[in-house]
Protein backbone atom coordinates (compact mmCIF):
# COMPACT_ATOMS: atom_id res chain seq x y z
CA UNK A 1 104.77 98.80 83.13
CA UNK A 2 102.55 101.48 82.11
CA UNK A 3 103.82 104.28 80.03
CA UNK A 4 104.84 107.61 81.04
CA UNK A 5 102.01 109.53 82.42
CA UNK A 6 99.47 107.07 81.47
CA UNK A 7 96.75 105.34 83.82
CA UNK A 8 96.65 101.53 84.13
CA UNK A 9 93.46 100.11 85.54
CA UNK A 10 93.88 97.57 88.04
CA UNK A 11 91.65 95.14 90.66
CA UNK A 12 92.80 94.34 93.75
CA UNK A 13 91.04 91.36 95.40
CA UNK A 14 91.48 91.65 99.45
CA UNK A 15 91.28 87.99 101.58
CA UNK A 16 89.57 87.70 104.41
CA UNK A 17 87.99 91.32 104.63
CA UNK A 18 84.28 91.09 105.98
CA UNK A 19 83.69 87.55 106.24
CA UNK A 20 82.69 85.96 109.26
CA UNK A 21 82.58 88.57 111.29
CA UNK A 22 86.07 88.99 111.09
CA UNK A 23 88.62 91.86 109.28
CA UNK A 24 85.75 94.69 108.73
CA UNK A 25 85.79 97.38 107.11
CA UNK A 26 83.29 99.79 105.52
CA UNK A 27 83.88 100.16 101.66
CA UNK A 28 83.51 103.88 101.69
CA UNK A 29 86.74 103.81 104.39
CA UNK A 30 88.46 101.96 102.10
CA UNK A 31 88.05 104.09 99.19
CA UNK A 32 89.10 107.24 101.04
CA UNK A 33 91.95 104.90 102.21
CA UNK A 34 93.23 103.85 98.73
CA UNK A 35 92.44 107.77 97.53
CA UNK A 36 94.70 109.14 100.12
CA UNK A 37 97.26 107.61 98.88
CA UNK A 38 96.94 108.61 95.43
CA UNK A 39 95.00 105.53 93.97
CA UNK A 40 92.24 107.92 91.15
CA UNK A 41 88.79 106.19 90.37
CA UNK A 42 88.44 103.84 93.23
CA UNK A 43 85.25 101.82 93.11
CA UNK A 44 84.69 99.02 95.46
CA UNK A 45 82.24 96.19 95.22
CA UNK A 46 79.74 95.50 97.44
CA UNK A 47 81.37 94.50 100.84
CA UNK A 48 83.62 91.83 99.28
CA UNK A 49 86.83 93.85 99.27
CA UNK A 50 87.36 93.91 95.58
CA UNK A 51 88.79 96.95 94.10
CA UNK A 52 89.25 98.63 90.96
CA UNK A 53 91.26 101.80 90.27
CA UNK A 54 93.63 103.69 88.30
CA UNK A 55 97.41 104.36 88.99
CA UNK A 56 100.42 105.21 86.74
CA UNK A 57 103.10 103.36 89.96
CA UNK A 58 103.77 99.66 88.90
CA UNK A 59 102.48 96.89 90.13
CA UNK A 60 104.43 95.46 92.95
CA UNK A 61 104.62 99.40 94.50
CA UNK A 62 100.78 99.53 94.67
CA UNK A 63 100.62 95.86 96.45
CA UNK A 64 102.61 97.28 99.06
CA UNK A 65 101.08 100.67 99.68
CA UNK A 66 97.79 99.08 99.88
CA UNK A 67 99.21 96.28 102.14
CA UNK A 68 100.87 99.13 104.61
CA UNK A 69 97.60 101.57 104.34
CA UNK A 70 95.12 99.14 105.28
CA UNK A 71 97.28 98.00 108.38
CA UNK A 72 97.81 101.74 109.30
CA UNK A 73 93.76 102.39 109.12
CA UNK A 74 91.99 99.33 109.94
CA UNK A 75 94.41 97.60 112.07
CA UNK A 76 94.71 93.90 109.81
């Protein structure tokens, strides 16, 4: 658990997000997505759907508010 008031980095790899044709979405969308919600230094890479940003919320919180923000803006 990161300490009080200090930023962990962390990468979030996404499965099945612009392959085949299938689960799009634009990396810039999903930066302003993830910053939205309070996720600071988002950088994406290339179209892949891996993602690397700073929070200070644990782990398991983050998985879930990613999980529920990508189904509210893309729809997957």
């Amino acid at each position: 658990m990161p300490e009080k008031g200090r930023m962990m980095i962390y990468i979030a790899l996404l499965r099945g997000v612009n392959g085949g044709g299938r689960n799009k979405i634009k990396m810039a969308e999903l930066r302003r997505a993830l910053e939205a919600i309070g996720f600071s230094q988002v950088q994406t890479y290339i179209q892949s759907g891996n993602i690397l940003f700073e929070s200070n919320e644990r782990e398991e919180s983050l998985q879930k508010q990613t999980e529920k923000r990508i189904e509210e803006e893309f729809g997957f």
